[in-house]
Protein backbone atom coordinates (compact mmCIF):
# COMPACT_ATOMS: atom_id res chain seq x y z
CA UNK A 1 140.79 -13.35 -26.83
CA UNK A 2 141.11 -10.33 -28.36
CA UNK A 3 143.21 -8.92 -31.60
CA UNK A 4 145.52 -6.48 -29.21
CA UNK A 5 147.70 -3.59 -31.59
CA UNK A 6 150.71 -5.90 -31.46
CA UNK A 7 148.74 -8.13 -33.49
CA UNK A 8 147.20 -5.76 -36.17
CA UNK A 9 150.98 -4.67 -36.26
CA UNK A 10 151.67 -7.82 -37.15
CA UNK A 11 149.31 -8.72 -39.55
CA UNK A 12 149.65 -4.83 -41.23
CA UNK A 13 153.14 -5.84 -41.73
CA UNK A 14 152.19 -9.32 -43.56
CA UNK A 15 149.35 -7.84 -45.68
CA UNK A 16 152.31 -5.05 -46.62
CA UNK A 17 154.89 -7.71 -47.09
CA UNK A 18 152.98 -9.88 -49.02
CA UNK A 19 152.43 -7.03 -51.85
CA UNK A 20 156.02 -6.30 -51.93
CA UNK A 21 156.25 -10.34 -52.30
CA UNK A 22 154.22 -10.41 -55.46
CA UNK A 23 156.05 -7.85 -56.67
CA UNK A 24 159.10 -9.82 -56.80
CA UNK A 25 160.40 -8.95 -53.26
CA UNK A 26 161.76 -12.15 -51.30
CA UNK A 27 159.56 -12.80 -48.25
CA UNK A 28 162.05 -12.29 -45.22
CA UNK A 29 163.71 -9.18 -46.47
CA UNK A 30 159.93 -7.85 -47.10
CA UNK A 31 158.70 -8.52 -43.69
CA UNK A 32 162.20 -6.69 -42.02
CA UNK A 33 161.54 -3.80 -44.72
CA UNK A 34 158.07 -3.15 -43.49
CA UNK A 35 159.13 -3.56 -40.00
CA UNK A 36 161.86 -0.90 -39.72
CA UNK A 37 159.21 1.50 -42.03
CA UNK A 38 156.64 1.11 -39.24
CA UNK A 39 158.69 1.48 -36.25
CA UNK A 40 158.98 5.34 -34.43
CA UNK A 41 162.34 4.88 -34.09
CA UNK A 42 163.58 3.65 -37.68
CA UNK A 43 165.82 1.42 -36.08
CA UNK A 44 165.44 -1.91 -34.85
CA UNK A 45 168.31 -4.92 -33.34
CA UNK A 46 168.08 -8.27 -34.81
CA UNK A 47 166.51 -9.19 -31.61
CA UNK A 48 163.97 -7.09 -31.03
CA UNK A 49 163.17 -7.59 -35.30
CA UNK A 50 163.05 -11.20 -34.73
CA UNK A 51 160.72 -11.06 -31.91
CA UNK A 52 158.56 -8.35 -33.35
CA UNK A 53 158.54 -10.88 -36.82
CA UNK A 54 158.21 -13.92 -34.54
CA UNK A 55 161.11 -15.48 -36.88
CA UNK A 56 164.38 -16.68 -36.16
CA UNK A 57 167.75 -14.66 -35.77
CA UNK A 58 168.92 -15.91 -38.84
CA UNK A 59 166.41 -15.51 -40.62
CA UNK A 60 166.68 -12.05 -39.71
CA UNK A 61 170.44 -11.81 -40.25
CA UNK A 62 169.67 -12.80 -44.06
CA UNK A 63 166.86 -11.02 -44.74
CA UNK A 64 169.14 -7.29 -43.71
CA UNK A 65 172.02 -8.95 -45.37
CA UNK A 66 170.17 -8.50 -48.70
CA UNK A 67 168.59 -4.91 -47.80
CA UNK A 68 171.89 -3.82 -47.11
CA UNK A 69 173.03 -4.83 -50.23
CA UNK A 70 170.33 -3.41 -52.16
CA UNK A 71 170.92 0.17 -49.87
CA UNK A 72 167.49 -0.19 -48.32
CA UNK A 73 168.71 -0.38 -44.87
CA UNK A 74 171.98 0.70 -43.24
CA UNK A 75 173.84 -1.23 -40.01
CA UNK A 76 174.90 0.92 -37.38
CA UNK A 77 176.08 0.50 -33.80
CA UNK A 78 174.58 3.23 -30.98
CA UNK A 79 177.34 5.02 -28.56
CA UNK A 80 177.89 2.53 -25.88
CA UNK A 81 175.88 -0.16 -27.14
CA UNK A 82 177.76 -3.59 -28.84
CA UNK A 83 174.93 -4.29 -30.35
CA UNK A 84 173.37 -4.00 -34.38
CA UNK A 85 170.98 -1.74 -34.77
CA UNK A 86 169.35 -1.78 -38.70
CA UNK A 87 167.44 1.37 -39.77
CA UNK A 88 165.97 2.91 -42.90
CA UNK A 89 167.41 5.99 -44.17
CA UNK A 90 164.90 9.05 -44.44
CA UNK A 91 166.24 9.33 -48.47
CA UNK A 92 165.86 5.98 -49.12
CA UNK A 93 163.32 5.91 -51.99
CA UNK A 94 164.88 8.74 -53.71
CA UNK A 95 169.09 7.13 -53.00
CA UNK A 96 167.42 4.04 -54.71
CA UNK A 97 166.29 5.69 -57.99
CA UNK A 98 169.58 7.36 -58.07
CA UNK A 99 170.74 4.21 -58.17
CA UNK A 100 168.47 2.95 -60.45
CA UNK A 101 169.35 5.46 -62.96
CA UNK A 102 172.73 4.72 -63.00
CA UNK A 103 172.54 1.44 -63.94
CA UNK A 104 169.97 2.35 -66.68
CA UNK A 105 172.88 4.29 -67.78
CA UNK A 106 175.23 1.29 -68.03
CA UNK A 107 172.49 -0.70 -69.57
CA UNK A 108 171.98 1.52 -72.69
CA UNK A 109 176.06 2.19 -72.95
CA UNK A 110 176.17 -2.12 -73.09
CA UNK A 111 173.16 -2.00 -75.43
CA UNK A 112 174.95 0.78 -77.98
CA UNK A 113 177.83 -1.50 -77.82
CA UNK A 114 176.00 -4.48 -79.12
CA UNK A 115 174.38 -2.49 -81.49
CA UNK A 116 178.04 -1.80 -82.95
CA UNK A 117 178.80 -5.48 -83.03
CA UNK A 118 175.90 -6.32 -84.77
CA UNK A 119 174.64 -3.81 -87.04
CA UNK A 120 171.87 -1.41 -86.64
CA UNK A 121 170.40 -2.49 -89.88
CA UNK A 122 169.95 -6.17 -88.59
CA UNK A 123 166.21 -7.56 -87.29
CA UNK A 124 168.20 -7.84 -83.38
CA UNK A 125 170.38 -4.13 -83.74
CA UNK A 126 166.92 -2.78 -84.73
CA UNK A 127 165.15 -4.40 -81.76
CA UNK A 128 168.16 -3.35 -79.46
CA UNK A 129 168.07 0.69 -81.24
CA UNK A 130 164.37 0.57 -79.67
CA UNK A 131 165.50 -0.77 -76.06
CA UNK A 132 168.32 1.62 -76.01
CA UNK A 133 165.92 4.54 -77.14
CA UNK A 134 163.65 3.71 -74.26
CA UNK A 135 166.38 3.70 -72.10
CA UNK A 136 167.39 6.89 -72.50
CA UNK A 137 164.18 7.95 -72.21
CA UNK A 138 163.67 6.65 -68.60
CA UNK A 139 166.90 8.04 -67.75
CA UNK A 140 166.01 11.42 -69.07
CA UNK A 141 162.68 11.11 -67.20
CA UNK A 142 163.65 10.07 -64.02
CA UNK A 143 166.56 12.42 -63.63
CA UNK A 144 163.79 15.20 -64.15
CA UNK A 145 161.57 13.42 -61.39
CA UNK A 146 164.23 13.23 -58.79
CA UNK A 147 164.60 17.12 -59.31
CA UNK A 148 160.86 17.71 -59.07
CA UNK A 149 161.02 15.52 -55.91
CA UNK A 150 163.48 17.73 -54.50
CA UNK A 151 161.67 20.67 -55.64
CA UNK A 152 158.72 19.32 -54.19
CA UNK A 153 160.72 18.27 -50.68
CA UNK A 154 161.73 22.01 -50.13
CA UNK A 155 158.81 23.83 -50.96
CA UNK A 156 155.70 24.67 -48.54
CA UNK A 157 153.61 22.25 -50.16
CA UNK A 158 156.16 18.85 -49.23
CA UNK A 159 156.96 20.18 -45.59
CA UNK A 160 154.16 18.38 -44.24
CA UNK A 161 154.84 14.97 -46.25
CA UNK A 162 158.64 15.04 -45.82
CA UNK A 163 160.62 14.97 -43.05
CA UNK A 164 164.19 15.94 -44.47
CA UNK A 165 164.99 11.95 -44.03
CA UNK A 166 167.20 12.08 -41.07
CA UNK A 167 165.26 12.29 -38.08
CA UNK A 168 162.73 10.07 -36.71
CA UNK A 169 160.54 10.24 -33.85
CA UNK A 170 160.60 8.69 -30.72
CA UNK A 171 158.59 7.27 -27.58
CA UNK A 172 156.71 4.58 -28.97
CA UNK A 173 155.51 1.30 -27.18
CA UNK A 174 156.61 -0.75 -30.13
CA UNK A 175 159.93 -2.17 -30.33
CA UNK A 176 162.98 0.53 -30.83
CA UNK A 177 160.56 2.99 -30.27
């Protein structure tokens, strides 16, 4: 029998997952991740991401725990509907660096601090000045690359790569689509 699109779906999402695995990613909330990226609708139910997985509910039900905890997906319930739906905010990427700078932030404030309690003229405050130093410097950086990216997002040349980050198409054969 034939490989039908379901199943290059499928095995898209695994060859995705699996890079996003080796990059320190825990399987489940990988394979939900790429799921809800490559569905038209950006939103899927338990259900239908179990099904479209071919896992179990709970497997499901941990795996958007942790990507809810981590901001890459959001729960919401549709108008009329008691059921879950998970999606993947448009901003995502961007919301996460935000996030990511901020507690770059609170790492070189903690890493000053120990460099108080130890000395900077010790072998560790030393090693610690350097840490803190790069610190800063990634925070510095990626502040200026989160402007450029919105820069980037509003101009002529990012209308055809960004979408604003809300909306999301519809009218696909695929599950929440």
């Amino acid at each position: 029998m034939a490989a039908g699109p379901d199943d290059a779906l499928f095995g898209y999402v695994e060859r995705f997952a699996s890079v996003l695995v080796s990059a320190g990613f825990p399987p489940m909330p990988a394979r939900v991740f790429v799921a809800l990226m490559v569905t038209d609708s950006g939103r899927l139910t338990a259900a239908e991401l179990a099904q479209m997985l071919r896992i179990s509910p709970a497997a499901v039900s941990g795996a958007v725990r942790y990507l809810i905890q981590l901001g890459l997906v959001h729960k919401e319930r549709m108008p009329g509907s008691r059921r879950d739906y998970y999606r993947m905010p448009g901003n995502m990427w961007d919301d996460l660096l935000r996030m990511r700078d901020q507690v770059m932030s609170r790492w070189t404030a903690l890493v000053r601090e120990g460099i108080d309690l130890i000395g900077a003229d010790t072998p560790a405050g030393e090693r610690m000045a350097e840490q803190a130093a790069f610190l800063e410097f990634a925070t510095k950086e990626l502040g200026q690359i989160l402007g450029r990216w919105q820069e980037y997002r509003a101009s002529d040349a990012g209308a055809g790569t960004a979408s604003g980050g809300a909306s999301y198409g519809g009218g696909s054969a695929r599950p929440g689509g």
